[in-house]
Protein backbone atom coordinates (compact mmCIF):
# COMPACT_ATOMS: atom_id res chain seq x y z
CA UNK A 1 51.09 1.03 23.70
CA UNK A 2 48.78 4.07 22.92
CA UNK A 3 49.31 3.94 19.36
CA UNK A 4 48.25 0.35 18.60
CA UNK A 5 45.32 0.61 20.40
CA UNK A 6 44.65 3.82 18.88
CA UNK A 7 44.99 2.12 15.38
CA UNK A 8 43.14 -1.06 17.15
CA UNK A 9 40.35 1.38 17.55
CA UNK A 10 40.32 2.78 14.39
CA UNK A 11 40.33 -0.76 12.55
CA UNK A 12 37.75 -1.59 14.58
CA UNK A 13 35.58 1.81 13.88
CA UNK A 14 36.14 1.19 10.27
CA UNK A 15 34.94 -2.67 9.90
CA UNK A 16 31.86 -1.41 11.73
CA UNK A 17 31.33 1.13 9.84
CA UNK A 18 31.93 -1.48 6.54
CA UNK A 19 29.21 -4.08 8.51
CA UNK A 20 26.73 -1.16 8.76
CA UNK A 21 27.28 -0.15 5.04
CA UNK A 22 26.95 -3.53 3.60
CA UNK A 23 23.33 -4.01 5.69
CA UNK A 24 22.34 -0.89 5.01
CA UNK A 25 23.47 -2.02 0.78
CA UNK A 26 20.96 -5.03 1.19
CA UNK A 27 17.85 -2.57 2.56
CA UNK A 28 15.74 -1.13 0.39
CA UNK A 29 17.42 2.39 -0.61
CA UNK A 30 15.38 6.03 -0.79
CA UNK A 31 15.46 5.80 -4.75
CA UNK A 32 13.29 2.19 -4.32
CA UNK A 33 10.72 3.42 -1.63
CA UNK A 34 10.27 6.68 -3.95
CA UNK A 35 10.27 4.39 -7.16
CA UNK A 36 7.48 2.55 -5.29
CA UNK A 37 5.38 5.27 -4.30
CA UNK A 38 5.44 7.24 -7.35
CA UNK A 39 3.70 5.03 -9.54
CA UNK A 40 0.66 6.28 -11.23
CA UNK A 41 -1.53 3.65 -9.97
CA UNK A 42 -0.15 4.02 -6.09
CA UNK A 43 -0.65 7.77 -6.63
CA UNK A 44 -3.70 7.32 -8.20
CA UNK A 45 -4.91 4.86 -5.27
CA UNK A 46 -4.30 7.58 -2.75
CA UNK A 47 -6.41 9.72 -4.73
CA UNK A 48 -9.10 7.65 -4.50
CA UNK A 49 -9.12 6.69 -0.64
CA UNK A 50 -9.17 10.19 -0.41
CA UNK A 51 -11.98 11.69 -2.67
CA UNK A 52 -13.71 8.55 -3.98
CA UNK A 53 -14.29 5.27 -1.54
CA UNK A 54 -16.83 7.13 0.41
CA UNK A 55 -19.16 6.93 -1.99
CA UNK A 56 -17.52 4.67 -4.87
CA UNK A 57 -16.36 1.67 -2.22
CA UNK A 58 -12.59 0.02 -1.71
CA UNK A 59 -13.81 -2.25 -4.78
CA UNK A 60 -15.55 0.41 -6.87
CA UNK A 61 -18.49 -1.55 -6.86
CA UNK A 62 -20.73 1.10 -5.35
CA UNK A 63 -21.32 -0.42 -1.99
CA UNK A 64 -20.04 2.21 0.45
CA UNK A 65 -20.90 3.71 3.65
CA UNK A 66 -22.63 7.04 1.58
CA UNK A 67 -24.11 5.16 -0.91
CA UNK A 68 -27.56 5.18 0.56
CA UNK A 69 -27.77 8.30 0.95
CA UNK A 70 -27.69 9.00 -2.55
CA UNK A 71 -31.53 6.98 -3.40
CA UNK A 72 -31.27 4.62 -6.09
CA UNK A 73 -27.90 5.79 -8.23
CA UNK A 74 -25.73 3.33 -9.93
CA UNK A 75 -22.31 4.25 -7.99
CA UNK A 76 -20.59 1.33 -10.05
CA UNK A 77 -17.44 1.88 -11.16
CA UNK A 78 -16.59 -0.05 -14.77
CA UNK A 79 -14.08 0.88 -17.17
CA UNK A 80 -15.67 -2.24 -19.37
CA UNK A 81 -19.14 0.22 -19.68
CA UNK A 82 -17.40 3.25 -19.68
CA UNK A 83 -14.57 4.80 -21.49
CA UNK A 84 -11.86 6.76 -20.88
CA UNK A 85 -13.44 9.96 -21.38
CA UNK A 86 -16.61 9.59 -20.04
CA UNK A 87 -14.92 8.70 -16.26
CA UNK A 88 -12.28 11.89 -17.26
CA UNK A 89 -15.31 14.05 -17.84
CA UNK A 90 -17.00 12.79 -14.74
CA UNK A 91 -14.29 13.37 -12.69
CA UNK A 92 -13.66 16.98 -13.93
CA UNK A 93 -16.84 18.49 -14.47
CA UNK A 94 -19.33 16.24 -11.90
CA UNK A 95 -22.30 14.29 -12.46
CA UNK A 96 -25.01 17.03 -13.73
CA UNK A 97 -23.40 17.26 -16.97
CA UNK A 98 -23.19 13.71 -17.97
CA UNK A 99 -26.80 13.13 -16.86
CA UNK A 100 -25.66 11.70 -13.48
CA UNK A 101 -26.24 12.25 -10.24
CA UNK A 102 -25.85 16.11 -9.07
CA UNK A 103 -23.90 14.65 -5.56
CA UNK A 104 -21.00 13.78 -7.97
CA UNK A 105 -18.63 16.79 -7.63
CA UNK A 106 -16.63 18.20 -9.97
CA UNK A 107 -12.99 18.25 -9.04
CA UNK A 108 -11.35 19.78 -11.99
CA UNK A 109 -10.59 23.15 -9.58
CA UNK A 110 -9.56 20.74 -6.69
CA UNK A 111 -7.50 18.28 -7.90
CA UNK A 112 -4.17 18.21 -10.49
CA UNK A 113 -3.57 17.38 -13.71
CA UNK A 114 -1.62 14.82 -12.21
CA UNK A 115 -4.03 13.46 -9.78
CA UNK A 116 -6.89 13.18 -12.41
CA UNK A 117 -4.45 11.34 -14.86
CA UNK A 118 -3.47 9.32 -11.86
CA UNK A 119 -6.93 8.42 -10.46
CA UNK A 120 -7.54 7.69 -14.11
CA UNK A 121 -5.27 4.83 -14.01
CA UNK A 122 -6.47 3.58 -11.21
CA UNK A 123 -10.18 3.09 -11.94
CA UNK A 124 -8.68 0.49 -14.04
CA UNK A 125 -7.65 -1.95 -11.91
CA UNK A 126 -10.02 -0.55 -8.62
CA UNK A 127 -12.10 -4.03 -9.71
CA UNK A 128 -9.10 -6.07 -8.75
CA UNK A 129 -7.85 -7.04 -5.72
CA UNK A 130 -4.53 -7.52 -6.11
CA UNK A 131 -4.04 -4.41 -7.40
CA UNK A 132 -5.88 -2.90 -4.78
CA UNK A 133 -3.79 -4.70 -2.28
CA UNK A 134 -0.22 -3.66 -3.68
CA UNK A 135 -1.71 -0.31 -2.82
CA UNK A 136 -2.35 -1.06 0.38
CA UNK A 137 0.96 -2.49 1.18
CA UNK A 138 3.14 0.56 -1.04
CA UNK A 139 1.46 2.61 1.34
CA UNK A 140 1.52 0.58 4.73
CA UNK A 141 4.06 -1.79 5.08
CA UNK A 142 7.30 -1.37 3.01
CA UNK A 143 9.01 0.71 5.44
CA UNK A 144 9.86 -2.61 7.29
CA UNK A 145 8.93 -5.50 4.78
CA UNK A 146 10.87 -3.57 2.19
CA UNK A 147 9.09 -2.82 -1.64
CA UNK A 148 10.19 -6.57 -2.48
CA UNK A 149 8.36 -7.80 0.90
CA UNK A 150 11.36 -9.18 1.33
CA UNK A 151 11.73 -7.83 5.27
CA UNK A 152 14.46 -5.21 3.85
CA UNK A 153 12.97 -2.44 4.47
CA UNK A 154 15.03 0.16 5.51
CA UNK A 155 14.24 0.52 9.15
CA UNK A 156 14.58 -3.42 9.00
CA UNK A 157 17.90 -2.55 10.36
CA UNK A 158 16.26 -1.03 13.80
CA UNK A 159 14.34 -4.05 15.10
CA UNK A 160 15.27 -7.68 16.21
CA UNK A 161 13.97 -10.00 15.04
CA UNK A 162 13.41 -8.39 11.79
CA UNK A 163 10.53 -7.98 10.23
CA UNK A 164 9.14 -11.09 8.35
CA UNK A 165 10.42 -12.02 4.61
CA UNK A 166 7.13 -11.90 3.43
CA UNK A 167 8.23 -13.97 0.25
CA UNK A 168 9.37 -16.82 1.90
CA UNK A 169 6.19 -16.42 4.23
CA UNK A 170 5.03 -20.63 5.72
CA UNK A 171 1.94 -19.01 7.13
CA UNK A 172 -1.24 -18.96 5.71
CA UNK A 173 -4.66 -16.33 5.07
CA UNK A 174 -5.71 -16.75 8.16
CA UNK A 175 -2.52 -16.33 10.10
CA UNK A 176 -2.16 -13.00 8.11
CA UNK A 177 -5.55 -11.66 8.72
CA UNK A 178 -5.03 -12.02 12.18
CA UNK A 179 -1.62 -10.51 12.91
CA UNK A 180 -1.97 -7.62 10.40
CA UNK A 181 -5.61 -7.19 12.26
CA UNK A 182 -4.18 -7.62 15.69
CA UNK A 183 -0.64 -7.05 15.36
CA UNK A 184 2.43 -8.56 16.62
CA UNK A 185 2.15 -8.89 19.95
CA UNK A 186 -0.91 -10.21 19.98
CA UNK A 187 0.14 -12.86 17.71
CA UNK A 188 3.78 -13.94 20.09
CA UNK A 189 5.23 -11.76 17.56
CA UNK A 190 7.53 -8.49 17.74
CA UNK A 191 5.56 -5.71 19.20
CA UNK A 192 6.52 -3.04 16.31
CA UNK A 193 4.23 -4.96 14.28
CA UNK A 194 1.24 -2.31 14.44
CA UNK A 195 -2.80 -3.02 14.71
CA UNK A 196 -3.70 -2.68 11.33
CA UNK A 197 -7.14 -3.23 12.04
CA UNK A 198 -7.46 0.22 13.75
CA UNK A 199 -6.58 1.71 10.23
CA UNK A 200 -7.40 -0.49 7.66
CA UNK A 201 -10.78 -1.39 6.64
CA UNK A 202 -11.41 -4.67 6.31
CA UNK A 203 -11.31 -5.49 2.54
CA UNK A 204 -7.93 -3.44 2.62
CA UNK A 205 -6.49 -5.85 4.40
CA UNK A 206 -8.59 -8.54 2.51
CA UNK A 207 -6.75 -7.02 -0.55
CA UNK A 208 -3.66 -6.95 1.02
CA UNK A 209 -3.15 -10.99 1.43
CA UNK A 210 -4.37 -11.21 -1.56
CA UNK A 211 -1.22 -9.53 -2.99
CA UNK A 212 0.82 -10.72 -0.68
CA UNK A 213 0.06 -14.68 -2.51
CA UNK A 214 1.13 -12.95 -5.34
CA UNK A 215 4.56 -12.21 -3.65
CA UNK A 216 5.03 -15.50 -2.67
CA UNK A 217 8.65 -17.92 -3.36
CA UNK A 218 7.55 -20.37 -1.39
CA UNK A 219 4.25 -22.14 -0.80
CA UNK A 220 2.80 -21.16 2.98
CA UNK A 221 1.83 -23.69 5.47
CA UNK A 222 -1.59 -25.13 5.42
């Protein structure tokens, strides 16, 4: 009798182990999430949360919690008055030499090659929400909603319920701004869903519904 229950055991270990490998084949893999996050404009986003918004603002429009501290400057950032060079220059040698203001550092000793050039791409779409907002989620949320926001992340697996297919998504703005703001529980929802209000600013998340309509397979509820 020990043997077919040993091989009972063993059939069973095996079609488990199968199961697991064929959710774990519909998740989002490593190669995606690093696919994801190494784009120049996600890389280039981080850059700029992390040197720039202060001053500059989440929109680039100049309205940021430093800005009034600098007098009267234009902080405005537009890649329609400017070119290429002229924001490259900027960035690498400061204001002074471009006849702006003297608060604008010069980060050519303290950031890459590859952080200018990536910061560089994204002063081109820092105007635009959506863009902004793919950002925000690349950075945030794919971890459970998965790069497609399709809830296959890859620690989808962990949780039940999983997290929300956020392409197939019947609720609307408002809905969103609140449970991203408040998080799950809050909302009736699963409790791993953070308080992303405690983080994010507001137009983040602001930026961040506004990419997530552009996710969308199916039209949300009213």
């Amino acid at each position: 009798m020990r043997l077919p229950l040993f091989m009972a055991g063993m059939m069973a270990l095996v079609l488990s182990a199968g199961a697991i490998s064929i959710t774990h084949a519909k998740t989002d893999s490593r190669k995606d999430i690093k696919a994801a996050k190494s784009k120049p404009l996600i890389r280039g986003g981080i850059v700029y949360k992390s040197y720039c918004v202060l001053c500059h603002g989440e929109r680039g429009d100049g309205m940021a919690r430093a800005t009034k501290l600098y007098g009267q400057g234009n902080l405005l950032i537009s890649m329609d008055d400017h070119n290429y060079e002229y924001y490259e220059k900027l960035i690498r040698e400061g204001g002074l030499p471009l006849g702006r203001s003297r608060y604008m550092p010069a980060y050519e000793d303290e950031l890459s090659e590859e952080q200018i050039g990536d910061v560089m791409e994204y002063l081109y779409i820092v105007n635009d929400p959506v863009s902004r907002g793919e950002m925000v989620f690349m950075t945030n949320c794919i971890l459970c909603h998965g790069v497609k926001g399709n809830g296959k992340g890859r620690a989808s697996v962990m949780y039940d319920p999983p997290p929300a297919d956020l392409t197939r998504s019947d609720k609307n703005d408002d809905y969103k701004r609140m449970i991203i703001t408040m998080g799950g529980a809050a909302m009736g929802r699963s409790e791993v869903m953070p308080e992303w209000g405690l983080q994010l600013k507001d137009q983040e998340i602001e930026d961040v519904i506004a990419y997530l309509r552009t996710i969308l397979v199916a039209s949300p509820g009213k």
